[in-house]
Structures are given as structure tokens and as C-alpha cells.
C-alpha atoms as a PDB file:
ATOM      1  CA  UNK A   1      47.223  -6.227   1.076  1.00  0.00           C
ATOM      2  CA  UNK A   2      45.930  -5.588  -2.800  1.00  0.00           C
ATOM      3  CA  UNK A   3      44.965  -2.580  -3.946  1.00  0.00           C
ATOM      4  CA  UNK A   4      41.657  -2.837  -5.714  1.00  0.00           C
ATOM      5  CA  UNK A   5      40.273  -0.368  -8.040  1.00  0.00           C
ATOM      6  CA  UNK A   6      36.108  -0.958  -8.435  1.00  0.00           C
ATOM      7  CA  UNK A   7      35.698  -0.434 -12.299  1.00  0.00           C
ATOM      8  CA  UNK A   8      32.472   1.066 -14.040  1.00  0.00           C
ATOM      9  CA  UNK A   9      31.804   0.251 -17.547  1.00  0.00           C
ATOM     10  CA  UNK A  10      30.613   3.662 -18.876  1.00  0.00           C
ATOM     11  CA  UNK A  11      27.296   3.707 -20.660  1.00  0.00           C
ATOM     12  CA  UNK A  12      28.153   2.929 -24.294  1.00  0.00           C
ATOM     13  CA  UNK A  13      30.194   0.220 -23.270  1.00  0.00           C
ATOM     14  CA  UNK A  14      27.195  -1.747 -21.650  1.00  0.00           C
ATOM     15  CA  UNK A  15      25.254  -0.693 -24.396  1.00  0.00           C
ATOM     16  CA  UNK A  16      27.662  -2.315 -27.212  1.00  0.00           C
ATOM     17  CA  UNK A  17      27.768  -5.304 -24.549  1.00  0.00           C
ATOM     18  CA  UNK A  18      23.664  -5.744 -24.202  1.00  0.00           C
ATOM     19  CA  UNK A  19      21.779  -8.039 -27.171  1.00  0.00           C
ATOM     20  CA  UNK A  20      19.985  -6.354 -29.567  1.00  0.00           C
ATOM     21  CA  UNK A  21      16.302  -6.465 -29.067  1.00  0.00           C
ATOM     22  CA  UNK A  22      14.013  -8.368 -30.573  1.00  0.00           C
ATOM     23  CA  UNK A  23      11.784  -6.193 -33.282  1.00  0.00           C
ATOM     24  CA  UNK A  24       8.141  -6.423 -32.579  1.00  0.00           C
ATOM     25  CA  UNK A  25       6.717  -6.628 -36.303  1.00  0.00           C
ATOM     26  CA  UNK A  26       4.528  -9.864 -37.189  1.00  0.00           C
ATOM     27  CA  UNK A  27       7.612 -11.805 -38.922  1.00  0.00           C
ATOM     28  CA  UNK A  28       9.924 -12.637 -35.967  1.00  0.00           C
ATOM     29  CA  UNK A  29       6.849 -12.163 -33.286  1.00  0.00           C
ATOM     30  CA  UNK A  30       5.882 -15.553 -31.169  1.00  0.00           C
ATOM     31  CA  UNK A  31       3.065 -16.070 -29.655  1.00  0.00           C
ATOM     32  CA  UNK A  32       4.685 -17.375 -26.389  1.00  0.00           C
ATOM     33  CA  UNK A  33       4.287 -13.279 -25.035  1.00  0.00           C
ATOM     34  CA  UNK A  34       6.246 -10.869 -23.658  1.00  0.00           C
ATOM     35  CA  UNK A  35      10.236 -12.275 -22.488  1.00  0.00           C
ATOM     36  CA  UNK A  36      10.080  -9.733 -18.944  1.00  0.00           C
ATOM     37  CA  UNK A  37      13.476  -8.139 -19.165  1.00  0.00           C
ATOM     38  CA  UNK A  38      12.699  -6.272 -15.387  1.00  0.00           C
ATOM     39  CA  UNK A  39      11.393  -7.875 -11.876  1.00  0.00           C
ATOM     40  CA  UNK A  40       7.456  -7.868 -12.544  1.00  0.00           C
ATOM     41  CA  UNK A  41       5.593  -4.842 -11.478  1.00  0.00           C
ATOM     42  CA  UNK A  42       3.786  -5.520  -7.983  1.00  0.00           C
ATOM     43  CA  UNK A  43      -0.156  -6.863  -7.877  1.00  0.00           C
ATOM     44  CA  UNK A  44      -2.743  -3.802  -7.893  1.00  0.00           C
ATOM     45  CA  UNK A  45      -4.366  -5.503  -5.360  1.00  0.00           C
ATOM     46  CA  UNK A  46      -3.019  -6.909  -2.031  1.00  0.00           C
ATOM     47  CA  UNK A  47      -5.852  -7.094  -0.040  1.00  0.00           C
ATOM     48  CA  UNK A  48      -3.791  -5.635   2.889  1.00  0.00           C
ATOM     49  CA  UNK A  49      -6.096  -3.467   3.945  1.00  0.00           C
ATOM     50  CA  UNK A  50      -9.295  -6.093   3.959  1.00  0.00           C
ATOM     51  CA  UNK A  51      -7.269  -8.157   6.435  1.00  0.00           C
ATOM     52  CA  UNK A  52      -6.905  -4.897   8.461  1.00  0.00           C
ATOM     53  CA  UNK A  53     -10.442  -4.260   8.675  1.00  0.00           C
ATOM     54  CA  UNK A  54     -11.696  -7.917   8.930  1.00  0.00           C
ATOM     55  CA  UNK A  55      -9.039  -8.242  12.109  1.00  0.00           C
ATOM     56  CA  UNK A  56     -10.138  -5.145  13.581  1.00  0.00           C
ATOM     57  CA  UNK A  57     -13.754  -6.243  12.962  1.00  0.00           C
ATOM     58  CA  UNK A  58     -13.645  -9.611  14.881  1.00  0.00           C
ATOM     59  CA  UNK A  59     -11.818  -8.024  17.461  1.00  0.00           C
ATOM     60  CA  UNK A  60     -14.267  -5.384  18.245  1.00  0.00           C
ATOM     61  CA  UNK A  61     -11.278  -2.838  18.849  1.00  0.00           C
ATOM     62  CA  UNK A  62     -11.895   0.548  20.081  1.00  0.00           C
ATOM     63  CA  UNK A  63     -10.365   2.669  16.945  1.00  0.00           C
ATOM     64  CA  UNK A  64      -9.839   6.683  16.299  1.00  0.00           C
ATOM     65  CA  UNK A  65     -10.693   7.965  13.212  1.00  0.00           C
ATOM     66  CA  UNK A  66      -9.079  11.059  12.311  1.00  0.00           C
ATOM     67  CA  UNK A  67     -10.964  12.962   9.882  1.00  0.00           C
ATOM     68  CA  UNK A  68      -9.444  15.674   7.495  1.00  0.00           C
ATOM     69  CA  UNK A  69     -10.473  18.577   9.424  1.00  0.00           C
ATOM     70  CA  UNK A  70      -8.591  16.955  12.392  1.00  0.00           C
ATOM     71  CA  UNK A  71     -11.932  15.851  14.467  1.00  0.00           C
ATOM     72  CA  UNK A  72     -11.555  12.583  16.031  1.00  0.00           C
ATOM     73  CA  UNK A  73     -14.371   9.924  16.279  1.00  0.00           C
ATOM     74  CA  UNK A  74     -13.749   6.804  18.578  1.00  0.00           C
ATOM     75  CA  UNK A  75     -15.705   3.463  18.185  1.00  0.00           C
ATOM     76  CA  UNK A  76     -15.258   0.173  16.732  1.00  0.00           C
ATOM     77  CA  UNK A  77     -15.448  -1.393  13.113  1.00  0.00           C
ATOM     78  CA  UNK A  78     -18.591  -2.853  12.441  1.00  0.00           C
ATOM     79  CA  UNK A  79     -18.377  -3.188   8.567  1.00  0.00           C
ATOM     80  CA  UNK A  80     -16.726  -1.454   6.006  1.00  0.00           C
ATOM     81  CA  UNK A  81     -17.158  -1.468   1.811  1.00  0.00           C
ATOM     82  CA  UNK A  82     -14.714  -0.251  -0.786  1.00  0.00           C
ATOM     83  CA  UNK A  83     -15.970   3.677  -0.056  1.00  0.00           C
ATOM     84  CA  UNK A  84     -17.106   3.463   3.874  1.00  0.00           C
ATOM     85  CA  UNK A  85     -16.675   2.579   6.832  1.00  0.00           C
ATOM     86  CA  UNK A  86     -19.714   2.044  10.068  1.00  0.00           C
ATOM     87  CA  UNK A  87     -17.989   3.188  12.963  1.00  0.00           C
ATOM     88  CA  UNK A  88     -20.549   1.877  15.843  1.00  0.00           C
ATOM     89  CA  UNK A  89     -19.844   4.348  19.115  1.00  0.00           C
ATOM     90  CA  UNK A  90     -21.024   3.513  22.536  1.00  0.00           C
ATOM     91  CA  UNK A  91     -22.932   6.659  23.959  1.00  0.00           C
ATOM     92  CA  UNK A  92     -23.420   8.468  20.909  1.00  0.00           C
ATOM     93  CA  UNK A  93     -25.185   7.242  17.303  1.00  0.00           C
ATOM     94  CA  UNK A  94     -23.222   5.255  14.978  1.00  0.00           C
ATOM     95  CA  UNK A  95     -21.534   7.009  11.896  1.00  0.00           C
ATOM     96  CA  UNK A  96     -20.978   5.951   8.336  1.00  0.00           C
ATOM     97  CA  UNK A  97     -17.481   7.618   7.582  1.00  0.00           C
ATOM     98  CA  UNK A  98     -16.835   8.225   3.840  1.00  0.00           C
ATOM     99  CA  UNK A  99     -12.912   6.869   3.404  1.00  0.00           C
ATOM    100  CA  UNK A 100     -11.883   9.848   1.501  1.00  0.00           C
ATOM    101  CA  UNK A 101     -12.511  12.240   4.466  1.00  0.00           C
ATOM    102  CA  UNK A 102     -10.224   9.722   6.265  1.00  0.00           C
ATOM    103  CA  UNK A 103      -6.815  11.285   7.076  1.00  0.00           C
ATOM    104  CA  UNK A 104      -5.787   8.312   9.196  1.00  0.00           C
ATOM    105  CA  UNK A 105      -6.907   5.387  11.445  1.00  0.00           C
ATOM    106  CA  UNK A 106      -5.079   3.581  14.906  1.00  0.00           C
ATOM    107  CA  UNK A 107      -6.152   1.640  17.619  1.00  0.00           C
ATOM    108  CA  UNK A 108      -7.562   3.837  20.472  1.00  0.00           C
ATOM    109  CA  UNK A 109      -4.740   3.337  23.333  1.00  0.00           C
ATOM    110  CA  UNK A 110      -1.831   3.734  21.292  1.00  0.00           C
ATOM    111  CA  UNK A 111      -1.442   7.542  21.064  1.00  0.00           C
ATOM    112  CA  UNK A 112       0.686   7.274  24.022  1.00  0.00           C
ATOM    113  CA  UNK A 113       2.436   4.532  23.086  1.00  0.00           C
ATOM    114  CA  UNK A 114       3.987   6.287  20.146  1.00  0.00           C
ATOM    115  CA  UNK A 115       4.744   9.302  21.998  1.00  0.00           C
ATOM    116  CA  UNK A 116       2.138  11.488  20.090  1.00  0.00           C
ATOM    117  CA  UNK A 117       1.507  14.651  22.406  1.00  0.00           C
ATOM    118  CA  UNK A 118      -1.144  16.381  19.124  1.00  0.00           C
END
């Protein structure tokens, strides 16, 4: 069996190994942009959660809404916009729920599924 020993450059080694950079001054400056150096940065926008609400939407399913304080309101989706939600109850009168008094959202049913005794 060979003994291998794993081997770290230490920092100024790597940094007497790296390229020097390109200067950003108008002489040596292309106009073909940026060279990215690092993986790109991720979108700012995934639309993750509009497929969320949309699917929760057409499905008409029975959600809890657990507000800030810790109150719970149960209905379903019926629209939503960028600040809001309409959460349309049977029983009682709709709501329109602000999103920032929104601590967190799951499909009514599933409390016990995820062992949650709160």
C-alpha cells in the first residue's frame, strides 16, 4: 500500500501561481463585458412561489395560515398578489391576509403528518 500525503499549496503560493488581472482603465478594456471568474450569482426571481400559489389555487386546497401572533386561519387560496393573499373560508367571511403578517403556510391535514404536537 502507498503512503499518500494530501498537499496544500499555502496562500502565496497560489497567489504567485494565479494570472494577473486584467486592469480596468479604457486602454486594455473590450467591449465584449465582464470574463465571470466565479459560478454566476442565482436569478432574483424564481417564480417558485407563483407556482405554489397557482397549484394550490386550482386545487382548491384547504390551507392554514399561521399568522405572527400564532392565530391560525383555515381556508383555501382564491388569489393572491405580490403583498396579499384572499383566503376564502367556508362558515366564516373571507380574509385578505397581508404576507408580511405571514409567519408560515401548509396544507391543512399535514400537521400530523409531520409530527407537530404545537
Amino acid at each position: 500500500m502507498v503512503n499518500r500525503r494530501m498537499y496544500r499549496p499555502s496562500f502565496a503560493d497560489v497567489k504567485e501561481q494565479a494570472p494577473p488581472r486584467a486592469s480596468h482603465n479604457s486602454s486594455s478594456h473590450n467591449n465584449n463585458g465582464p470574463v465571470p471568474s466565479k459560478k454566476p450569482a442565482p436569478p432574483e426571481v424564481t417564480h417558485a412561489e407563483n407556482f405554489y400559489w397557482v397549484k394550490q389555487m386550482q386545487g382548491r386546497t384547504s390551507m392554514v395560515v399561521v399568522l405572527e401572533t400564532g392565530e391560525e386561519l383555515r381556508g383555501a387560496v382564491e388569489w393572491y398578489d405580490r403583498d396579499c393573499i384572499k383566503l376564502t373560508r367556508s362558515g366564516a367571511p373571507n380574509l385578505m391576509v397581508f404576507k408580511r403578517f405571514i409567519k408560515y403556510v401548509y396544507k391543512d391535514g399535514e400537521e400530523s403528518a409531520q409530527g407537530g404536537d404545537e
